[in-house]
C-alpha atoms as a PDB file:
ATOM      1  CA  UNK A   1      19.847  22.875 -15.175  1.00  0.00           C
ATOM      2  CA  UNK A   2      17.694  21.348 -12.671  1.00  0.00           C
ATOM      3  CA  UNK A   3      14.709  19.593 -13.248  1.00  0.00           C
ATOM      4  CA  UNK A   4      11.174  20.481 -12.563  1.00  0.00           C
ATOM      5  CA  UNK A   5       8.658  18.326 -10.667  1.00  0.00           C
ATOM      6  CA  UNK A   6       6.609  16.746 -13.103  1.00  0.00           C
ATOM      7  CA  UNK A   7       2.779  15.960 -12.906  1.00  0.00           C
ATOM      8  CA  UNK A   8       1.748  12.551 -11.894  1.00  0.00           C
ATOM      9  CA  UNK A   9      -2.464  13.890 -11.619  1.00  0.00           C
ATOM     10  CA  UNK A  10      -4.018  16.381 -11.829  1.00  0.00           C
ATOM     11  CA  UNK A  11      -2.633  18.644  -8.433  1.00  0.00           C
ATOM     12  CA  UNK A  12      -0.217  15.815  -8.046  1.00  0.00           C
ATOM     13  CA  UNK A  13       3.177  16.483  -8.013  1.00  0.00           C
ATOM     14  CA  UNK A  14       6.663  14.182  -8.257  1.00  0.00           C
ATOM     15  CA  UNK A  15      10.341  15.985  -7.445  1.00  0.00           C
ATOM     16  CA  UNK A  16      13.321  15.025  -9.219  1.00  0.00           C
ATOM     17  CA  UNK A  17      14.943  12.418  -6.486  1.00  0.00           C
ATOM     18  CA  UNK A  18      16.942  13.855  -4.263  1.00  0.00           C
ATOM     19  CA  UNK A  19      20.627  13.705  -2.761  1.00  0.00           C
ATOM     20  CA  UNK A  20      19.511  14.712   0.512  1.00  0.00           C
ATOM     21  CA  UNK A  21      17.089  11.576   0.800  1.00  0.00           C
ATOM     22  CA  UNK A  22      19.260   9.202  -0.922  1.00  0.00           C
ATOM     23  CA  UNK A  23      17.800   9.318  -4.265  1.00  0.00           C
ATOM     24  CA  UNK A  24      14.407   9.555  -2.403  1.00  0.00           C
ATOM     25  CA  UNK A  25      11.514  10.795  -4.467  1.00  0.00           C
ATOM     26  CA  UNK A  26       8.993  13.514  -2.339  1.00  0.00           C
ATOM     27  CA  UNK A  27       5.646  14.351  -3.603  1.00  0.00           C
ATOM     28  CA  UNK A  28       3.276  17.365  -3.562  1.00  0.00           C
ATOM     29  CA  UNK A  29      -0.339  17.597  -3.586  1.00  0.00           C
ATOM     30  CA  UNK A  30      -2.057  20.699  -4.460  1.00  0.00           C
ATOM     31  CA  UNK A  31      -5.188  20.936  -1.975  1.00  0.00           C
ATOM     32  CA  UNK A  32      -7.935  23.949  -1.497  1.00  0.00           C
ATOM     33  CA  UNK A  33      -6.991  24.314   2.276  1.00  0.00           C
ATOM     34  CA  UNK A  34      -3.138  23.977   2.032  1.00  0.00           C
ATOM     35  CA  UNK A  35      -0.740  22.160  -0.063  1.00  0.00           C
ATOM     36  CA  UNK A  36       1.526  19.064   1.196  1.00  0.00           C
ATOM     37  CA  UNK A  37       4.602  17.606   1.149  1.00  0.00           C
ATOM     38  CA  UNK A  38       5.253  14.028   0.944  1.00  0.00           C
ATOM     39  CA  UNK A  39       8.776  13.511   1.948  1.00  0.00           C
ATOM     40  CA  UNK A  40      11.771  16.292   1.670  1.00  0.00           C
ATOM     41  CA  UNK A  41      11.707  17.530  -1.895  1.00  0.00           C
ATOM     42  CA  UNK A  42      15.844  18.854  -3.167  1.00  0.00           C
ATOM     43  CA  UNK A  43      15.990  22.305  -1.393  1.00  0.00           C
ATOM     44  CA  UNK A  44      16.903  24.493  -3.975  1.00  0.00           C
ATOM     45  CA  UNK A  45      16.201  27.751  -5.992  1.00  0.00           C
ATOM     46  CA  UNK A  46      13.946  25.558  -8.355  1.00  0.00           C
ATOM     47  CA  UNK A  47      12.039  24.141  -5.596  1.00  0.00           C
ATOM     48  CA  UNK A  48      11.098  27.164  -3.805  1.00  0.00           C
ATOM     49  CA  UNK A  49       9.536  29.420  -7.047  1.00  0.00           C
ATOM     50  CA  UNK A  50       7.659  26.293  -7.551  1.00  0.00           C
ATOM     51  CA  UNK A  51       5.699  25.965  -4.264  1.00  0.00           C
ATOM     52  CA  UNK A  52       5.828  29.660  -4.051  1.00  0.00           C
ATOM     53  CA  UNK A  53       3.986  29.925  -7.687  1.00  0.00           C
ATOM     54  CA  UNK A  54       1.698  26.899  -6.404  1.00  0.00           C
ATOM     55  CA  UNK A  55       0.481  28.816  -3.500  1.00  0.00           C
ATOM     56  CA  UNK A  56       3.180  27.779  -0.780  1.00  0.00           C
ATOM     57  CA  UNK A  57       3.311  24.960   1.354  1.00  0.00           C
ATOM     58  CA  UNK A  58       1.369  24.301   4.542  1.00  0.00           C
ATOM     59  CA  UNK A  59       2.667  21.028   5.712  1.00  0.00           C
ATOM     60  CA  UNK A  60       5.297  17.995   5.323  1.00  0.00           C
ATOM     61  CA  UNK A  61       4.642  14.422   5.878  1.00  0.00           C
ATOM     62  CA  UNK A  62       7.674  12.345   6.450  1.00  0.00           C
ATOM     63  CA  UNK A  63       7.543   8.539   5.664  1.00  0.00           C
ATOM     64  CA  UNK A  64      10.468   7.462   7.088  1.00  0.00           C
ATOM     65  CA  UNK A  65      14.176   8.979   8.933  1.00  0.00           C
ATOM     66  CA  UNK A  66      15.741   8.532   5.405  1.00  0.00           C
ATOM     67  CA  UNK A  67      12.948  11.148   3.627  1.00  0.00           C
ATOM     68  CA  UNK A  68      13.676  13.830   6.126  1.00  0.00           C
ATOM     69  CA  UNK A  69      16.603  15.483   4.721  1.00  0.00           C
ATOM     70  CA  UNK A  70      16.607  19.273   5.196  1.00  0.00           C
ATOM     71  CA  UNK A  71      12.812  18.954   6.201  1.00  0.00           C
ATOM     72  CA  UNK A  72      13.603  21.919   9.289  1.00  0.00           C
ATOM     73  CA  UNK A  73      15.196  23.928   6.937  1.00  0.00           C
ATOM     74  CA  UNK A  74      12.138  23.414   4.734  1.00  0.00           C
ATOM     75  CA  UNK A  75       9.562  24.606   7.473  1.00  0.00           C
ATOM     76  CA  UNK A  76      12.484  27.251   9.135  1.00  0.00           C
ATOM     77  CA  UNK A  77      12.030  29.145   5.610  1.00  0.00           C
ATOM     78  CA  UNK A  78       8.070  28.446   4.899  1.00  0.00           C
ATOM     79  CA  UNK A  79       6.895  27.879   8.241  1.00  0.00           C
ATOM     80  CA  UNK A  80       5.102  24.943   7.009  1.00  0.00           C
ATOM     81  CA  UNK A  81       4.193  22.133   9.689  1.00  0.00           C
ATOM     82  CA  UNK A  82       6.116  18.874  10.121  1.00  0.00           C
ATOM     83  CA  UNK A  83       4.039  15.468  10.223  1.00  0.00           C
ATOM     84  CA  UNK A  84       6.145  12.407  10.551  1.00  0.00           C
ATOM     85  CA  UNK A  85       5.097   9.325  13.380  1.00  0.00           C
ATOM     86  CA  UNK A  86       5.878   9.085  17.275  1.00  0.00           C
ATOM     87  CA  UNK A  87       9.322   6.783  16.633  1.00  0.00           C
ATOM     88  CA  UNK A  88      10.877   8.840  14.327  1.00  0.00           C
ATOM     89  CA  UNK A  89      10.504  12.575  15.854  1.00  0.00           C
ATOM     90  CA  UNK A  90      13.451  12.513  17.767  1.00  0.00           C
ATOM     91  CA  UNK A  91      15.213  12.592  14.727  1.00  0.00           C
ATOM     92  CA  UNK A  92      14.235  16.273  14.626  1.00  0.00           C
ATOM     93  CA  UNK A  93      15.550  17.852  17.427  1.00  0.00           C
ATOM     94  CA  UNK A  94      15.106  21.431  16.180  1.00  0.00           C
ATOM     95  CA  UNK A  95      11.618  21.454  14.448  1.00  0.00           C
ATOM     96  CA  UNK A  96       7.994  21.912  15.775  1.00  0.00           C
ATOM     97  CA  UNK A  97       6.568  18.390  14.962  1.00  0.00           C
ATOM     98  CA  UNK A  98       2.715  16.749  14.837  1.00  0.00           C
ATOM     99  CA  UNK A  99       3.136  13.182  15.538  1.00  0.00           C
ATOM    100  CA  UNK A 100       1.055  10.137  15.613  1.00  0.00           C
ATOM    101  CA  UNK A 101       0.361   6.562  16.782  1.00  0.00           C
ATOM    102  CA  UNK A 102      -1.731   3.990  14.251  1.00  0.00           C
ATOM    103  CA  UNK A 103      -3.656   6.737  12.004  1.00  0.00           C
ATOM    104  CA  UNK A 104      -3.668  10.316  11.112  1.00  0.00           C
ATOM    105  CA  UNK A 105      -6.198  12.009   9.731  1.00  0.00           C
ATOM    106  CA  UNK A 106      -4.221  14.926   7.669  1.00  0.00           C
ATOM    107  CA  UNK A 107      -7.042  16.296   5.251  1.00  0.00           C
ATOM    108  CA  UNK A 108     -10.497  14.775   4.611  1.00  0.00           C
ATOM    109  CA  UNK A 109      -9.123  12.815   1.791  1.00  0.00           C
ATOM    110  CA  UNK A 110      -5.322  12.400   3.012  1.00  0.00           C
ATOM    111  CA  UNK A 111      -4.592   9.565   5.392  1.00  0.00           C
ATOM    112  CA  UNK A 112      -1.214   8.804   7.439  1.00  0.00           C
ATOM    113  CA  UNK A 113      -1.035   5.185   8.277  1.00  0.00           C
ATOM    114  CA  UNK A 114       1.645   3.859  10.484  1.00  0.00           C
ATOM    115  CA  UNK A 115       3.553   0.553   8.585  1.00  0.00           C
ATOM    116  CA  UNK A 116       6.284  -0.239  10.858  1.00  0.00           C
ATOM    117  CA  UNK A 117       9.487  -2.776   9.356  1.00  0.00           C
ATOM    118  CA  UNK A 118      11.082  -0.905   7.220  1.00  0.00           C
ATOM    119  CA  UNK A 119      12.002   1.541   9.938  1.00  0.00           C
ATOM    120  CA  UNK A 120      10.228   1.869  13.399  1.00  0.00           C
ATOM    121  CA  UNK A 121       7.953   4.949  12.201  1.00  0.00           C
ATOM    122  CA  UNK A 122       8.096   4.124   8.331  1.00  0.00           C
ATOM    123  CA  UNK A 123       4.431   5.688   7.117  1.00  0.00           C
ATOM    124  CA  UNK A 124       2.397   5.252   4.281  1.00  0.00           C
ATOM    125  CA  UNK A 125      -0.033   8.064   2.862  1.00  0.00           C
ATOM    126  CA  UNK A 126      -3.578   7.295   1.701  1.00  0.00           C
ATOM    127  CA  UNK A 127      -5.129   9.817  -1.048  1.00  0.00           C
ATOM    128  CA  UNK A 128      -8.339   8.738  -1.727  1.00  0.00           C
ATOM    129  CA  UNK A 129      -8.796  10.791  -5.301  1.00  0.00           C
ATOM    130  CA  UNK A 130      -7.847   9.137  -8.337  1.00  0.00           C
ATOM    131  CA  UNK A 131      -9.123   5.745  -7.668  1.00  0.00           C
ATOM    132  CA  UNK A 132      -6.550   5.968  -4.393  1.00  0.00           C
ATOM    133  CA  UNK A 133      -3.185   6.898  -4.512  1.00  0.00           C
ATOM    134  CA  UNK A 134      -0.567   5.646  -1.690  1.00  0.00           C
ATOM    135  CA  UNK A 135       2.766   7.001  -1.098  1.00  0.00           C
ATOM    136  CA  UNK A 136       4.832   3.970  -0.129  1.00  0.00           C
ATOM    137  CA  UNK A 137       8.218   5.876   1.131  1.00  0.00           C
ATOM    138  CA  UNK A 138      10.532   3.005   1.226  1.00  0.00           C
ATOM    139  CA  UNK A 139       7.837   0.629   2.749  1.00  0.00           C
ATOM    140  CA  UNK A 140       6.970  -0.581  -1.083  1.00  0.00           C
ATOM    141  CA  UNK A 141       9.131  -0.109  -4.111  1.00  0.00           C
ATOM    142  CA  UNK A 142       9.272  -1.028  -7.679  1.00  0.00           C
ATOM    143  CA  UNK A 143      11.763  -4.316  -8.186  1.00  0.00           C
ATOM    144  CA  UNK A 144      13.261  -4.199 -11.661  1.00  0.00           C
ATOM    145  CA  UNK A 145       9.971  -5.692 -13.162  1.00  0.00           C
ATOM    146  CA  UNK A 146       7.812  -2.236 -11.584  1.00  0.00           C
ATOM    147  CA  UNK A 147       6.276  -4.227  -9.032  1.00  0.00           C
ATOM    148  CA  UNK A 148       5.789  -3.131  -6.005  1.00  0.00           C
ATOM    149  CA  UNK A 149       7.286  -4.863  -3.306  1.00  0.00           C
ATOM    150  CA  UNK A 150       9.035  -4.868   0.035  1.00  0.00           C
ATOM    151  CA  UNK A 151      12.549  -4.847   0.015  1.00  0.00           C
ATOM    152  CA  UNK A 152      14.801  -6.493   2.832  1.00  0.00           C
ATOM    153  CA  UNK A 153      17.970  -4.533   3.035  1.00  0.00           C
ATOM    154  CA  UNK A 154      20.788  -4.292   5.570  1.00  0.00           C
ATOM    155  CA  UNK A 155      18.862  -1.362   7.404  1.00  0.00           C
ATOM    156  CA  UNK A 156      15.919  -3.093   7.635  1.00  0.00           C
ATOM    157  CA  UNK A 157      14.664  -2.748  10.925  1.00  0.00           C
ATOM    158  CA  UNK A 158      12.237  -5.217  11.206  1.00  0.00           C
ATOM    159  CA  UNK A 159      11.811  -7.582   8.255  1.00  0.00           C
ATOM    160  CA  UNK A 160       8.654  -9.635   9.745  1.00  0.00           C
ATOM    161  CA  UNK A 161       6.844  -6.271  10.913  1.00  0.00           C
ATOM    162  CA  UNK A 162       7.445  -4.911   7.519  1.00  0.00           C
ATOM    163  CA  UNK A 163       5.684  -8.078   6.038  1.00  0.00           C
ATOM    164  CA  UNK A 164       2.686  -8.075   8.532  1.00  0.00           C
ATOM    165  CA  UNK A 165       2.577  -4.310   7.515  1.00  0.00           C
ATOM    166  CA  UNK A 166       2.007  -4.981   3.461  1.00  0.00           C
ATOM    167  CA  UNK A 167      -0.493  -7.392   4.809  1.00  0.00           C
ATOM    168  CA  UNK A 168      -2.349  -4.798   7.112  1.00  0.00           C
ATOM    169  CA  UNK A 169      -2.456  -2.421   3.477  1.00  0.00           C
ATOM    170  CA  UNK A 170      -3.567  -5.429   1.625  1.00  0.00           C
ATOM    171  CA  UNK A 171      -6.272  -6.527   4.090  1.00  0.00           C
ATOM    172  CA  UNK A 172      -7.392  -2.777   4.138  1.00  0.00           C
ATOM    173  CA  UNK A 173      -8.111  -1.853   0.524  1.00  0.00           C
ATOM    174  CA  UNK A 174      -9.589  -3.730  -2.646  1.00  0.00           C
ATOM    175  CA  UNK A 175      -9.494  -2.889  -5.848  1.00  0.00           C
ATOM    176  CA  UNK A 176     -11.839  -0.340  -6.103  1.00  0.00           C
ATOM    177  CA  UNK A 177     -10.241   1.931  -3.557  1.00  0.00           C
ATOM    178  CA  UNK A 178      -6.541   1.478  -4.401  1.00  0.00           C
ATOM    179  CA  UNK A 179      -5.200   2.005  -7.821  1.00  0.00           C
ATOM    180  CA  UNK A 180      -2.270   3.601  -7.662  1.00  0.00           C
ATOM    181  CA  UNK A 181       1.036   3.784  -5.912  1.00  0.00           C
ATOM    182  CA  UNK A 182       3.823   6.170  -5.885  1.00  0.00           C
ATOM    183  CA  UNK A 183       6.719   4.839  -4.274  1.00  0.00           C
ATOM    184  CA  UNK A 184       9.796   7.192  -2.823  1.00  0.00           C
ATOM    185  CA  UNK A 185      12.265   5.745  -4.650  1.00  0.00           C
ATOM    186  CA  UNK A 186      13.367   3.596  -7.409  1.00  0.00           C
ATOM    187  CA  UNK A 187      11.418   5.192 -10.140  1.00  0.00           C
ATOM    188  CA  UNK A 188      13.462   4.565 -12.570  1.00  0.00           C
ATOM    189  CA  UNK A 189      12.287   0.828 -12.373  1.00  0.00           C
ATOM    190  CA  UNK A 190       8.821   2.157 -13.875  1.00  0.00           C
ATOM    191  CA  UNK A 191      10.477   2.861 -17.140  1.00  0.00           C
ATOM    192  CA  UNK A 192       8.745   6.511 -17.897  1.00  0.00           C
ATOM    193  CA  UNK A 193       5.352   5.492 -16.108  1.00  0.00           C
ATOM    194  CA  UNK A 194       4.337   8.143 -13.430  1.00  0.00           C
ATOM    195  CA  UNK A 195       3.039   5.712 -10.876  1.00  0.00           C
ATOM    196  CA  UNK A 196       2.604   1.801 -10.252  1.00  0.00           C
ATOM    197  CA  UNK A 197      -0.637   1.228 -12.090  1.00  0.00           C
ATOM    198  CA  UNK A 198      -3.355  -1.846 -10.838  1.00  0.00           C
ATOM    199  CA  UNK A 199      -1.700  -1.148  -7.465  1.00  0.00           C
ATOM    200  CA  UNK A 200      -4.186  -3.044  -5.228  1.00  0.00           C
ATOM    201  CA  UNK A 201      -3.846  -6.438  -7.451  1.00  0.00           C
ATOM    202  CA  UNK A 202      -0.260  -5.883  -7.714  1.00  0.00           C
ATOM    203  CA  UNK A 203       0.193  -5.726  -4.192  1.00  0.00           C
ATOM    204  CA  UNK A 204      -2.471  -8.613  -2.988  1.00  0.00           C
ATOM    205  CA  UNK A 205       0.275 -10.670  -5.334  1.00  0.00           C
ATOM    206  CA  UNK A 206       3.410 -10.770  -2.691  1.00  0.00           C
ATOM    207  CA  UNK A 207       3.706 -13.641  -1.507  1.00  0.00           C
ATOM    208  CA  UNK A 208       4.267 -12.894   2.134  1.00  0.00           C
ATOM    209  CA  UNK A 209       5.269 -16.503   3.134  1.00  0.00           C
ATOM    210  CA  UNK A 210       8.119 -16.600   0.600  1.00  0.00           C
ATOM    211  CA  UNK A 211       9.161 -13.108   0.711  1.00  0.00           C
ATOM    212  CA  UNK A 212       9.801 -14.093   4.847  1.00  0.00           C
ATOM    213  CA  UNK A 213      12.965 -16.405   3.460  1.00  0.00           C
ATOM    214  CA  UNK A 214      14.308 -13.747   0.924  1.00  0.00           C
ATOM    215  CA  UNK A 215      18.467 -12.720   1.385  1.00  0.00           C
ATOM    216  CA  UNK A 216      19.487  -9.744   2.765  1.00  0.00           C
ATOM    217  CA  UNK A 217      20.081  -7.010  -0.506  1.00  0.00           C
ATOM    218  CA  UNK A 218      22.970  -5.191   0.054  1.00  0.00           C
END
């Protein structure tokens, strides 16, 4: 039987990870003027009663090409709207797409923010209840330890960017307006904890410098 999503917060929402994405974990955030998807949830029976029950769906914000997985099926059947940045649309030949350079402003408390490295248009999302909550996509992940960190694979598209781009997050909160992050994959590595707590202290941690030098993972 499949899983449900499970609650993170309070209107806060984590999928079971999902074959489409890779194992990718998507998000959903209940919100008065329309609910949102962060990254392609498993498109399934399961996963439609849910956001049907939760009052439907009105958009879908895509961190990166690996979270998109049947993201125009997704708005084909709930006619929800497609966010995802300018480098990465092409990638979605048959959808109706909002795109965006630096900075979107989604709701008044939902922020897209552009972090480039991991792919060209790899996004973060910025929700500033709870303390703040980012979604990381694949930009940050938990290592074995559940810190958060940036992970050089052999699809990395730009290791250096992807560096300068944890520093342009760490330069941009503190740790009264980050305290949580919810990566899109590797949960597992959090050994039954919803989230990566003390996010912002976590994350001024990385030691940029070093992490320039670190091997290729396969």
């Amino acid at each position: 039987m499949p899983k449900q999503p499970r609650a993170v917060f309070e209107n806060l929402f984590a999928f079971p990870p999902n074959r489409d994405t890779l194992g990718g974990t998507a998000y959903f955030i209940v919100e008065n003027d329309g609910n949102i998807l962060i990254d392609a949830p498993p498109w399934n029976e399961e996963t439609q009663a849910f956001l049907r029950d939760c009052g439907g769906v009105r958009s879908i914000f895509l961190t990166h090409r690996d979270s998109i997985g049947k993201a125009q099926q997704i708005q084909k059947d709930t006619g929800c709207a497609i966010v995802v940045h300018e480098r990465e649309a092409y990638l979605l030949p048959e959808a109706e797409v909002t795109t965006f350079s630096e900075e979107l402003e989604i709701t008044s408390d939902l922020l897209g923010i552009w972090t480039p490295g991991h792919t060209p248009g790899s996004s973060c999302v910025y929700l500033s209840r709870h303390g703040g909550v980012l979604f990381s996509g694949r930009h940050l992940l938990p290592n074995p330890a559940g810190q958060p960190r940036p992970l050089r694979t052999a699809k990395t598209f730009h290791w250096p960017r992807q560096l300068r781009s944890v520093a342009k997050l760490r330069d941009r909160f503190s740790p009264e307006t980050l305290s949580w992050i919810c990566p899109g994959a590797s949960l597992g590595f959090l050994r039954g904890k919803r989230a990566i707590d003390n996010a912002y202290t976590q994350l001024a941690k990385i030691d940029l410098e070093a992490s320039l030098q670190e091997k290729v993972l396969m």
